[in-house]
PDB file of N, CA and C in Angstrom:
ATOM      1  N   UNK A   1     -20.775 -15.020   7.134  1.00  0.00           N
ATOM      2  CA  UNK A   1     -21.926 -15.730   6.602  1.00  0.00           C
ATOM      3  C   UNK A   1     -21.480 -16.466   5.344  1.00  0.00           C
ATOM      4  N   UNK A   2     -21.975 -17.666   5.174  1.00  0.00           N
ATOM      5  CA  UNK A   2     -21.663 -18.530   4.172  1.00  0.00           C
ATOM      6  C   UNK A   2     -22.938 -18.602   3.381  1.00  0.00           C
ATOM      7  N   UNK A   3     -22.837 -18.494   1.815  1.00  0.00           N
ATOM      8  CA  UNK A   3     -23.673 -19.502   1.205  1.00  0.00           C
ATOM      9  C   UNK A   3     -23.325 -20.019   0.420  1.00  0.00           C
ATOM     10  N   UNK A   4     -24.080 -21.856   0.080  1.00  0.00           N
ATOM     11  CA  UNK A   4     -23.343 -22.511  -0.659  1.00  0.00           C
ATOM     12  C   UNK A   4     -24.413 -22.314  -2.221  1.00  0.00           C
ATOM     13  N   UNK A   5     -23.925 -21.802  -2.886  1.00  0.00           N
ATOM     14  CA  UNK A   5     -24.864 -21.723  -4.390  1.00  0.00           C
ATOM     15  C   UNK A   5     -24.209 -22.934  -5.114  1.00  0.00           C
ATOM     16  N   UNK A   6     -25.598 -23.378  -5.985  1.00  0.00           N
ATOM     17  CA  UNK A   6     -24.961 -25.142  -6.624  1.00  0.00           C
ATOM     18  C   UNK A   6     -25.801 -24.686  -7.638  1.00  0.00           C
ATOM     19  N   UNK A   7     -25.551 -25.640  -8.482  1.00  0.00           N
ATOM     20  CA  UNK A   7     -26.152 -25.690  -9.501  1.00  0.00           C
ATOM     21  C   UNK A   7     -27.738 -25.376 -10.091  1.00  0.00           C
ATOM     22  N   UNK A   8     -28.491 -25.976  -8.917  1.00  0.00           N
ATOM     23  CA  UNK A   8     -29.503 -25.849  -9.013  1.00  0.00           C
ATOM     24  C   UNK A   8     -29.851 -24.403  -8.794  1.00  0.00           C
ATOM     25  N   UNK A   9     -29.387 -23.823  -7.751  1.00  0.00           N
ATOM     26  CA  UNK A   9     -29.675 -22.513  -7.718  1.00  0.00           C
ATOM     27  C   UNK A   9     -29.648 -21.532  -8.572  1.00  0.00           C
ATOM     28  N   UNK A  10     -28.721 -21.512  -9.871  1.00  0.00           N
ATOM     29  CA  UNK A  10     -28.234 -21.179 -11.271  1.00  0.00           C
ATOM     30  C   UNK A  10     -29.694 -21.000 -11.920  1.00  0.00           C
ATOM     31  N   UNK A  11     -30.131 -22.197 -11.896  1.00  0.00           N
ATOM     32  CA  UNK A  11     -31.517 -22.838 -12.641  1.00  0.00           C
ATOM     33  C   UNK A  11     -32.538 -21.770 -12.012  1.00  0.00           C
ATOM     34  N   UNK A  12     -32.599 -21.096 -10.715  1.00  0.00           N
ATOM     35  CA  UNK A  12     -33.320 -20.666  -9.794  1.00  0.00           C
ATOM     36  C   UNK A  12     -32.899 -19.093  -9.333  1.00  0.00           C
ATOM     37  N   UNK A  13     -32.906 -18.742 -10.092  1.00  0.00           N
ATOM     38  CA  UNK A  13     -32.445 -17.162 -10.239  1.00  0.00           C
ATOM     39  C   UNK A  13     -32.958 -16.403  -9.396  1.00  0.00           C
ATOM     40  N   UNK A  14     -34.501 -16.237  -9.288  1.00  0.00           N
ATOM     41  CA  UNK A  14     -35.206 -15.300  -8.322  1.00  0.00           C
ATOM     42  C   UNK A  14     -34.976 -15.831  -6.721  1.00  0.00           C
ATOM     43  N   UNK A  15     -34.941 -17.201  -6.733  1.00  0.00           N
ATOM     44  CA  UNK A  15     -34.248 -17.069  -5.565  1.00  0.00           C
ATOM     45  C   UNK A  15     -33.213 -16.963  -5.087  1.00  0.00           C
ATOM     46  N   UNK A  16     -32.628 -17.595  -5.401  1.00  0.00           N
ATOM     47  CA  UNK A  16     -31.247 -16.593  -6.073  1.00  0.00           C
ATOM     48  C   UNK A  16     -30.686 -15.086  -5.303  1.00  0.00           C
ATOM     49  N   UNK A  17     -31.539 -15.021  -5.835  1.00  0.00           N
ATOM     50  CA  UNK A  17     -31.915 -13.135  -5.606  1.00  0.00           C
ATOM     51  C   UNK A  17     -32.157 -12.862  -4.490  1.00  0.00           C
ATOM     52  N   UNK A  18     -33.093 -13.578  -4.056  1.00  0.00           N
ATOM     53  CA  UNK A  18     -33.775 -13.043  -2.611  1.00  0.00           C
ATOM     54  C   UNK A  18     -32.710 -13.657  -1.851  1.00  0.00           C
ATOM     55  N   UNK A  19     -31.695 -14.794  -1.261  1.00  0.00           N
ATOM     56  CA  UNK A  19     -30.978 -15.048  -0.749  1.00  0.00           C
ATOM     57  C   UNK A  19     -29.685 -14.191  -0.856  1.00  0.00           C
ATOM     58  N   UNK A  20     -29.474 -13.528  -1.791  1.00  0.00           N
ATOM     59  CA  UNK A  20     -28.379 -12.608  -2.028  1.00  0.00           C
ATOM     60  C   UNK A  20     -28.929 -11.485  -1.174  1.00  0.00           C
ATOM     61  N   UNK A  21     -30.154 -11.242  -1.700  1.00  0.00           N
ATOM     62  CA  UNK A  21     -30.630  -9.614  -0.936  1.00  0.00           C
ATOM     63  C   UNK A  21     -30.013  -9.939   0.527  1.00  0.00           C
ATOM     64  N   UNK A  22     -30.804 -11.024   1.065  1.00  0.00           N
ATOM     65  CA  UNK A  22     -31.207 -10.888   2.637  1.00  0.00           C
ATOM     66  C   UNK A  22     -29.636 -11.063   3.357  1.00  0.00           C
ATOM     67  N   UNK A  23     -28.476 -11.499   2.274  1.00  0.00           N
ATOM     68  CA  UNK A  23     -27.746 -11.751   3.050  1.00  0.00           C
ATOM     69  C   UNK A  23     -26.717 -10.561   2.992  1.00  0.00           C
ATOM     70  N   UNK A  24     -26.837 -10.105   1.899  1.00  0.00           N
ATOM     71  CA  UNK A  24     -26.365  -8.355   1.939  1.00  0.00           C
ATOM     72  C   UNK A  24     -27.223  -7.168   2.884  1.00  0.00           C
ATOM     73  N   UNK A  25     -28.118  -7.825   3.649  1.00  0.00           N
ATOM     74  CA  UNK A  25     -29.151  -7.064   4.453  1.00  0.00           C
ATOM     75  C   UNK A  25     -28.414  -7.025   5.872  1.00  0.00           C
ATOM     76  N   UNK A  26     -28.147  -8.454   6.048  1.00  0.00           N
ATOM     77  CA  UNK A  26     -27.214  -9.051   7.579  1.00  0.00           C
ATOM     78  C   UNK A  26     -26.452  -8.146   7.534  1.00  0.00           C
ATOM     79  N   UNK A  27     -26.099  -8.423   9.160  1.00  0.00           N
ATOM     80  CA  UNK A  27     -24.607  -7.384   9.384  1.00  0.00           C
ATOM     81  C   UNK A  27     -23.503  -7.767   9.484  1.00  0.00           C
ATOM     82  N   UNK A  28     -22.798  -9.099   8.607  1.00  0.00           N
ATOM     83  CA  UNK A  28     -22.078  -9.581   7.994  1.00  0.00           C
ATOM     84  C   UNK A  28     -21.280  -9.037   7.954  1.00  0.00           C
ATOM     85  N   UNK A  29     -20.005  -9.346   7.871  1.00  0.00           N
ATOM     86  CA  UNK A  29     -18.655  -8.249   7.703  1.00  0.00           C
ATOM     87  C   UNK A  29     -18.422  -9.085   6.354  1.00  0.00           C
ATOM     88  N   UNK A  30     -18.483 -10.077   6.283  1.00  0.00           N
ATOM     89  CA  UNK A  30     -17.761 -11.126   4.972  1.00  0.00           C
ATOM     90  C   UNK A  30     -18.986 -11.862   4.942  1.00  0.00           C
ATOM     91  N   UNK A  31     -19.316 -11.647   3.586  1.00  0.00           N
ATOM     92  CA  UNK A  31     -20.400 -12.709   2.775  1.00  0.00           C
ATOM     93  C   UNK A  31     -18.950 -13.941   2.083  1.00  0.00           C
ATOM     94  N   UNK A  32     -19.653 -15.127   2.539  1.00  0.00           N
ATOM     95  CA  UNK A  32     -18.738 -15.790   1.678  1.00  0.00           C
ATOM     96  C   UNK A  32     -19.665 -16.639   0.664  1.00  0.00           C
ATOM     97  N   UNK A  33     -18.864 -17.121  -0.637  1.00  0.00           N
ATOM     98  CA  UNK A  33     -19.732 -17.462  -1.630  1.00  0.00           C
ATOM     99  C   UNK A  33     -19.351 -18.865  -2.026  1.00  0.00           C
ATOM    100  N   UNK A  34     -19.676 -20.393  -1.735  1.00  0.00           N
ATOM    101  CA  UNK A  34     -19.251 -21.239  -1.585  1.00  0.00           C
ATOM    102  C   UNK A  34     -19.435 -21.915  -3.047  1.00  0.00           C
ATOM    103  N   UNK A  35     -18.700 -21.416  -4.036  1.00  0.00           N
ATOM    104  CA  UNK A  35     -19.356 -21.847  -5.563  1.00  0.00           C
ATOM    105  C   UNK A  35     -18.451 -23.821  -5.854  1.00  0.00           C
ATOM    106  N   UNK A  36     -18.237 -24.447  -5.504  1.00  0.00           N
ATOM    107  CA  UNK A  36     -17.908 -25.445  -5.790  1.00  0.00           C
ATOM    108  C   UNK A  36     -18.867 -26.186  -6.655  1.00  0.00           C
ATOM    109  N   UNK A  37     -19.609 -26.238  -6.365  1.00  0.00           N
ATOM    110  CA  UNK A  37     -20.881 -26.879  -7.050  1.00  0.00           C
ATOM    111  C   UNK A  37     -20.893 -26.419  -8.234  1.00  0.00           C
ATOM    112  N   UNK A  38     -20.665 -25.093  -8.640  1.00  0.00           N
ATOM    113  CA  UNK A  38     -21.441 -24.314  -9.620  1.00  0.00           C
ATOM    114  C   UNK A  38     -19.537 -24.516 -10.496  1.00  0.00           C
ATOM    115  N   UNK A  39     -20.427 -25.106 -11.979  1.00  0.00           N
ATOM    116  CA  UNK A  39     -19.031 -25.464 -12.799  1.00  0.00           C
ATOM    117  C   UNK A  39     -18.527 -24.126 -13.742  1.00  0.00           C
ATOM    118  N   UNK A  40     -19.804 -23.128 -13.595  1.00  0.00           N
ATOM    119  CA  UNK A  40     -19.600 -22.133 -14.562  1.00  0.00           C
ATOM    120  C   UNK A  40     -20.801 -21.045 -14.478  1.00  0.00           C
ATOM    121  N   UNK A  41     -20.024 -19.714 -14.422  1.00  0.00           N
ATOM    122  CA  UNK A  41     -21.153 -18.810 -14.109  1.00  0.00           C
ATOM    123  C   UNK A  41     -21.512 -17.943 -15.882  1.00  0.00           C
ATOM    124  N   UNK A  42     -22.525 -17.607 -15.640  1.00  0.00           N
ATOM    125  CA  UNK A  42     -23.169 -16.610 -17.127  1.00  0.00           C
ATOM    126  C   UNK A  42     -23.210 -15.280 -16.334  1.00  0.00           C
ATOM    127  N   UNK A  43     -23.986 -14.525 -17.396  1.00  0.00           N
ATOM    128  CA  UNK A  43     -23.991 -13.045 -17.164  1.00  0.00           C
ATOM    129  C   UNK A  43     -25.098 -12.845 -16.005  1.00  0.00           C
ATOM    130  N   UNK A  44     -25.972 -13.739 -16.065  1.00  0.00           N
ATOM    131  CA  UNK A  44     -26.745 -13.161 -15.042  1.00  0.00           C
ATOM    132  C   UNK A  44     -25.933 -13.431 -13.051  1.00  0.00           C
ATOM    133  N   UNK A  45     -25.531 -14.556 -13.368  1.00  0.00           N
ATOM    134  CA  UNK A  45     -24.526 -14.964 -12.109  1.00  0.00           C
ATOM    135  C   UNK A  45     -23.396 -13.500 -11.644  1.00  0.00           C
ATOM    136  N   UNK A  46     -22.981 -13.376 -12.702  1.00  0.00           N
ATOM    137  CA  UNK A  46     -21.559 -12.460 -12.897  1.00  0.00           C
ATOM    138  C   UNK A  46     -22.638 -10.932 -12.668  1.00  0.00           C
ATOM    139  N   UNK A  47     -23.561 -10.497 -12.819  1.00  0.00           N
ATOM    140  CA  UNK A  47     -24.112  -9.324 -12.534  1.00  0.00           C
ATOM    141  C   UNK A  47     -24.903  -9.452 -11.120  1.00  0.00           C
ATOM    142  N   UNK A  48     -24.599 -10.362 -10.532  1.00  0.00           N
ATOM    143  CA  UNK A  48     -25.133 -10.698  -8.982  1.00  0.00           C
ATOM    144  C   UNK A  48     -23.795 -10.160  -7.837  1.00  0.00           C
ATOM    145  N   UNK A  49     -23.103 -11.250  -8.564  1.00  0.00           N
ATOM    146  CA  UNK A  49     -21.819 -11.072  -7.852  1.00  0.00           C
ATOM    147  C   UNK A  49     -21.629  -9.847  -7.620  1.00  0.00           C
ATOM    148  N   UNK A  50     -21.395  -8.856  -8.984  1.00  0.00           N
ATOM    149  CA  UNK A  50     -20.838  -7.658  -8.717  1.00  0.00           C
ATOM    150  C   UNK A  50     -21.691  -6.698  -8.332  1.00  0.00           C
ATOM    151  N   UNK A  51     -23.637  -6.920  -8.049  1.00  0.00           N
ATOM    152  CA  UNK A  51     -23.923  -6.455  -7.397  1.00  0.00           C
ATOM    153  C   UNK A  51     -23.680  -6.483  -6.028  1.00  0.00           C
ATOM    154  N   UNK A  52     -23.385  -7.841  -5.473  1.00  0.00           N
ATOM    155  CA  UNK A  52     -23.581  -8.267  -3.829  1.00  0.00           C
ATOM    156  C   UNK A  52     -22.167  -7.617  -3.370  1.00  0.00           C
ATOM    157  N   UNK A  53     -21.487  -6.938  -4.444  1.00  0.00           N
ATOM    158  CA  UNK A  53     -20.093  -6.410  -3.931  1.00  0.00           C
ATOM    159  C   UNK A  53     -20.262  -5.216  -3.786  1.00  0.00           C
ATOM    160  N   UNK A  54     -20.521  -4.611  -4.364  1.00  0.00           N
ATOM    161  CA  UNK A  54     -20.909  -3.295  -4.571  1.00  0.00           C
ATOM    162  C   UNK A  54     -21.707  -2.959  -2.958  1.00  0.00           C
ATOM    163  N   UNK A  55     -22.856  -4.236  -2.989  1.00  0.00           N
ATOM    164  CA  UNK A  55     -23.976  -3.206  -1.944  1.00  0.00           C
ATOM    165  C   UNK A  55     -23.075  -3.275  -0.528  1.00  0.00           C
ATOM    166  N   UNK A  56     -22.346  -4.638  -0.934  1.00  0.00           N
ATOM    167  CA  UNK A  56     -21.339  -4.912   0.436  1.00  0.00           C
ATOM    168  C   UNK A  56     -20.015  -4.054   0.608  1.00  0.00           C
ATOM    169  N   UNK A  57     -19.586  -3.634  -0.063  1.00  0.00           N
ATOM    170  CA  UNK A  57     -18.728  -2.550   0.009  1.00  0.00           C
ATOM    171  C   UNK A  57     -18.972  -0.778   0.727  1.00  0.00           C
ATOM    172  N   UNK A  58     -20.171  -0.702   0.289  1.00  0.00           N
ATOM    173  CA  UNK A  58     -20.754   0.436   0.716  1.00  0.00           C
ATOM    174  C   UNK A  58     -20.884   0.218   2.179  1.00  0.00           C
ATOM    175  N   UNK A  59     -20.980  -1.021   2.757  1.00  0.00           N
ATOM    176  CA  UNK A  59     -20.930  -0.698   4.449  1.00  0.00           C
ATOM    177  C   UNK A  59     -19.776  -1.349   4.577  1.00  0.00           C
ATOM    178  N   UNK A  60     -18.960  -1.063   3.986  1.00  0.00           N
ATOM    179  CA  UNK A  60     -16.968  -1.602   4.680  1.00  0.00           C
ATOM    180  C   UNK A  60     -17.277  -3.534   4.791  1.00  0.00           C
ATOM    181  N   UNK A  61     -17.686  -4.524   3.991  1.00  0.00           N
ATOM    182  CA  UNK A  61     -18.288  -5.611   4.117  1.00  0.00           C
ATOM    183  C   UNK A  61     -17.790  -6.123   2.549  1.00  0.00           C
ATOM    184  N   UNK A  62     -16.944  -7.400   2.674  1.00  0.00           N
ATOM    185  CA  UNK A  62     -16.565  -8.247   1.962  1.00  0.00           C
ATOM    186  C   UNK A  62     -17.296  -9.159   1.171  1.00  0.00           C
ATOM    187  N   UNK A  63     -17.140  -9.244   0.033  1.00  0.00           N
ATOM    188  CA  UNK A  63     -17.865 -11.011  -0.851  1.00  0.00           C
ATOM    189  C   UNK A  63     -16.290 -11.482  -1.012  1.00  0.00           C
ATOM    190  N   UNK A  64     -16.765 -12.661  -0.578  1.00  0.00           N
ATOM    191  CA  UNK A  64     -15.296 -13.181  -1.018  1.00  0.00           C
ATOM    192  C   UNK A  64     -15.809 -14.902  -1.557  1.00  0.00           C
ATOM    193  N   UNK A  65     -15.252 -15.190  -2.714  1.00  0.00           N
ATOM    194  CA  UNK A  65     -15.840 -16.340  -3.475  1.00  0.00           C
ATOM    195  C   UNK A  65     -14.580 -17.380  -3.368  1.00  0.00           C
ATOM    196  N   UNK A  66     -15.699 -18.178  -2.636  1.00  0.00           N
ATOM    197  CA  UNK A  66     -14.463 -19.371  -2.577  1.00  0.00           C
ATOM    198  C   UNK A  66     -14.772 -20.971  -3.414  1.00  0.00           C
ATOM    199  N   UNK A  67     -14.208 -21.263  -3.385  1.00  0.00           N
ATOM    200  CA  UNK A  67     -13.887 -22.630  -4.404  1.00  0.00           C
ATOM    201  C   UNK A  67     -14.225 -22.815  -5.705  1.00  0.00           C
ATOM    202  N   UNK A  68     -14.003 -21.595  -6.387  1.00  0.00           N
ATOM    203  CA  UNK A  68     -14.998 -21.492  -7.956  1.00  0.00           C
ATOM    204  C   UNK A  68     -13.802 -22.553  -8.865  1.00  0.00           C
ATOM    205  N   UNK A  69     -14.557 -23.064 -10.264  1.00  0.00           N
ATOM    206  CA  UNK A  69     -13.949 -23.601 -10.679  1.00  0.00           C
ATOM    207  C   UNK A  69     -13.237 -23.313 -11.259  1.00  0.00           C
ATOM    208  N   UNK A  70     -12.133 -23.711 -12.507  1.00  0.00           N
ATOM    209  CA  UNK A  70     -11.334 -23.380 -13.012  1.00  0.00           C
ATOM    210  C   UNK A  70     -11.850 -22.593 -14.477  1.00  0.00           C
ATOM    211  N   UNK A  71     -13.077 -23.126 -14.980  1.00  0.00           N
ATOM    212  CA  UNK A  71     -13.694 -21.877 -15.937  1.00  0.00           C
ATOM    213  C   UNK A  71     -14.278 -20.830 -15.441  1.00  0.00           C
ATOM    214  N   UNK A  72     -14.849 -20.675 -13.995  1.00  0.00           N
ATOM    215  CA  UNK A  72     -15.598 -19.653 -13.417  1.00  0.00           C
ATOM    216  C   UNK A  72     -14.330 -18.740 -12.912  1.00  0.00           C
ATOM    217  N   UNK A  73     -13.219 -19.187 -12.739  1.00  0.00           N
ATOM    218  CA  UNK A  73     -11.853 -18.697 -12.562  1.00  0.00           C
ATOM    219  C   UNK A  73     -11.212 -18.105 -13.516  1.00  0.00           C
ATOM    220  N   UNK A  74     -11.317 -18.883 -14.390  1.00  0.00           N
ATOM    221  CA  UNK A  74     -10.841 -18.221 -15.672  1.00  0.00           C
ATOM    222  C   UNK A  74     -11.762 -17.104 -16.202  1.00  0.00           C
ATOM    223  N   UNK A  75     -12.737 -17.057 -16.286  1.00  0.00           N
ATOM    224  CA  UNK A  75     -13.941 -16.197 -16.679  1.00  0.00           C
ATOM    225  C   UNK A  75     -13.653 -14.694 -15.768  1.00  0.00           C
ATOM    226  N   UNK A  76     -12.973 -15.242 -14.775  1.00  0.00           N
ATOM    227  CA  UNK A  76     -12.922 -13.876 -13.934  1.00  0.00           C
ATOM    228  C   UNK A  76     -11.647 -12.696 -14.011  1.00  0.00           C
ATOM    229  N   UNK A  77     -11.020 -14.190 -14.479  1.00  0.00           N
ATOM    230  CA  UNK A  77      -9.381 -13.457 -14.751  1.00  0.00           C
ATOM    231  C   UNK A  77      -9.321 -12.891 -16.611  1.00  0.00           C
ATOM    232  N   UNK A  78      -9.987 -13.347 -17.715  1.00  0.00           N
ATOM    233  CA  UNK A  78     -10.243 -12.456 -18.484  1.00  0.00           C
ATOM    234  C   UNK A  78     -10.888 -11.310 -18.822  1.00  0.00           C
ATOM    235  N   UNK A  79     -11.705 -11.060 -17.622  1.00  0.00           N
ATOM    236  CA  UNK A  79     -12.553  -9.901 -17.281  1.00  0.00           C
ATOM    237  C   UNK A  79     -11.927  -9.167 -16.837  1.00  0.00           C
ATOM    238  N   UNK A  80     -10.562  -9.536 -15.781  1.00  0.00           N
ATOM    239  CA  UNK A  80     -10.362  -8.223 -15.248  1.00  0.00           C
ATOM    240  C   UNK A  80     -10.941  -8.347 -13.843  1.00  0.00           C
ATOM    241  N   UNK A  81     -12.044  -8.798 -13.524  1.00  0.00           N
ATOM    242  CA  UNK A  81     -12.922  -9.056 -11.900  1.00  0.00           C
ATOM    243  C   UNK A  81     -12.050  -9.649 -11.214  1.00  0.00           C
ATOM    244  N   UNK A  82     -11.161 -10.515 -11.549  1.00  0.00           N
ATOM    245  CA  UNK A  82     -10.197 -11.294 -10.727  1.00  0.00           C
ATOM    246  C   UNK A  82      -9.366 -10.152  -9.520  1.00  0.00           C
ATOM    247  N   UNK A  83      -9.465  -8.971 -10.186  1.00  0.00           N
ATOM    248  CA  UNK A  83      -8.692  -7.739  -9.163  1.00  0.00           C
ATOM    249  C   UNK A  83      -9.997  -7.018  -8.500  1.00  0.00           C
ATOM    250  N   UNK A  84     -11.088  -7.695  -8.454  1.00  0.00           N
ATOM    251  CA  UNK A  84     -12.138  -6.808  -7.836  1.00  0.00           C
ATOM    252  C   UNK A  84     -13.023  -7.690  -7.220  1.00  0.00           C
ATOM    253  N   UNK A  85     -13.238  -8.891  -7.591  1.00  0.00           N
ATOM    254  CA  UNK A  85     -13.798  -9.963  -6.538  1.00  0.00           C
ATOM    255  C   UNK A  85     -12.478 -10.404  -5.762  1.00  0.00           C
ATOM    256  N   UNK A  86     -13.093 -10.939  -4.560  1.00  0.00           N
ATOM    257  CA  UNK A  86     -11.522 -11.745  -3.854  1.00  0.00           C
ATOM    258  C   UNK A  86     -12.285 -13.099  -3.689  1.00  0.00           C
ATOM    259  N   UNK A  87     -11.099 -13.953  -4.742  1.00  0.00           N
ATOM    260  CA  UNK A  87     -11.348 -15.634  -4.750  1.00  0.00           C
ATOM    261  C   UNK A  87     -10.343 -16.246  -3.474  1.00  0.00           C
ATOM    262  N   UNK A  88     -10.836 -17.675  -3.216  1.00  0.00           N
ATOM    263  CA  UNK A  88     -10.794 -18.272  -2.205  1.00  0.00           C
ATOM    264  C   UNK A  88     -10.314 -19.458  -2.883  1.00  0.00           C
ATOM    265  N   UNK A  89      -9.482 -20.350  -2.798  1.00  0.00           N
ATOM    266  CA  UNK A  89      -9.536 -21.469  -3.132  1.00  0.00           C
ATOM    267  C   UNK A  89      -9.523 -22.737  -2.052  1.00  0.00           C
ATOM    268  N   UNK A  90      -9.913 -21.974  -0.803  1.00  0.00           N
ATOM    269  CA  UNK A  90     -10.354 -23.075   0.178  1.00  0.00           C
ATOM    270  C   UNK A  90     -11.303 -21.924   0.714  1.00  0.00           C
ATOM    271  N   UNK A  91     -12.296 -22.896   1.743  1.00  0.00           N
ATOM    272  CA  UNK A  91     -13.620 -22.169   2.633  1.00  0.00           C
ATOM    273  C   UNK A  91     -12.972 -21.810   3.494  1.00  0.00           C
ATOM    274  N   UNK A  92     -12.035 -22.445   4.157  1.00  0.00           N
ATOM    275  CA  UNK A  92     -11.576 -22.173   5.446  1.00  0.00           C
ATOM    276  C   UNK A  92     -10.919 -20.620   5.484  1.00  0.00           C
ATOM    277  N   UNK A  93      -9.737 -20.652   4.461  1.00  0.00           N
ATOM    278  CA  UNK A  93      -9.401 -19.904   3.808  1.00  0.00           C
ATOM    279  C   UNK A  93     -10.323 -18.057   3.634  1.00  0.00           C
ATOM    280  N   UNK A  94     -11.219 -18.331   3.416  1.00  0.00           N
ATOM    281  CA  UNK A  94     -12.620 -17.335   2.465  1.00  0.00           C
ATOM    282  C   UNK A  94     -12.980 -16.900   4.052  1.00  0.00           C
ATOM    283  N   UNK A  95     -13.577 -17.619   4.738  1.00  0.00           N
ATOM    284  CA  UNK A  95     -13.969 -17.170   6.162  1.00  0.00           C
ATOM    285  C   UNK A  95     -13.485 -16.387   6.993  1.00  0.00           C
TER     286      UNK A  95
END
């Protein structure tokens, strides 16, 4: 399962939310997370993520984030998440 989150969606948090739920609900083996759009994530983004990993982990089920940018990249690799999310730098790739 793919979704593409953009910018606007950032702006749009609760839904946001509910599209994360329903797709951690599916029986998805790999959520993929198509962030190209999105130039830079905050804390509320970054506490999604590592929820939608978490709930997806618990049934043997992947997030895997593909095309993030080079600050949402970087943001991940000073955290440390860079060894606990799995980035994509192509879709094809992530799938």
């Amino acid at each position: 399962l793919i979704l593409t989150i953009g910018s606007q969606s950032v702006d749009h948090f609760v839904d946001l939310v509910e599209r994360f739920d329903q797709a951690t609900r599916s029986a998805c083996r790999r959520l993929v997370l198509d962030l190209s759009a999105v130039d830079r994530i905050d804390s509320d983004l970054l506490g999604l993520l590592l929820w939608a990993h978490g709930r997806l982990s618990q049934r043997g089920a992947h997030l895997v984030l593909a095309r993030p940018s080079s600050a949402t990249r970087a943001l991940l690799g000073k955290s440390g998440l860079d060894h606990v999310l799995k980035v994509s730098d192509t879709l094809p790739a992530a799938a």
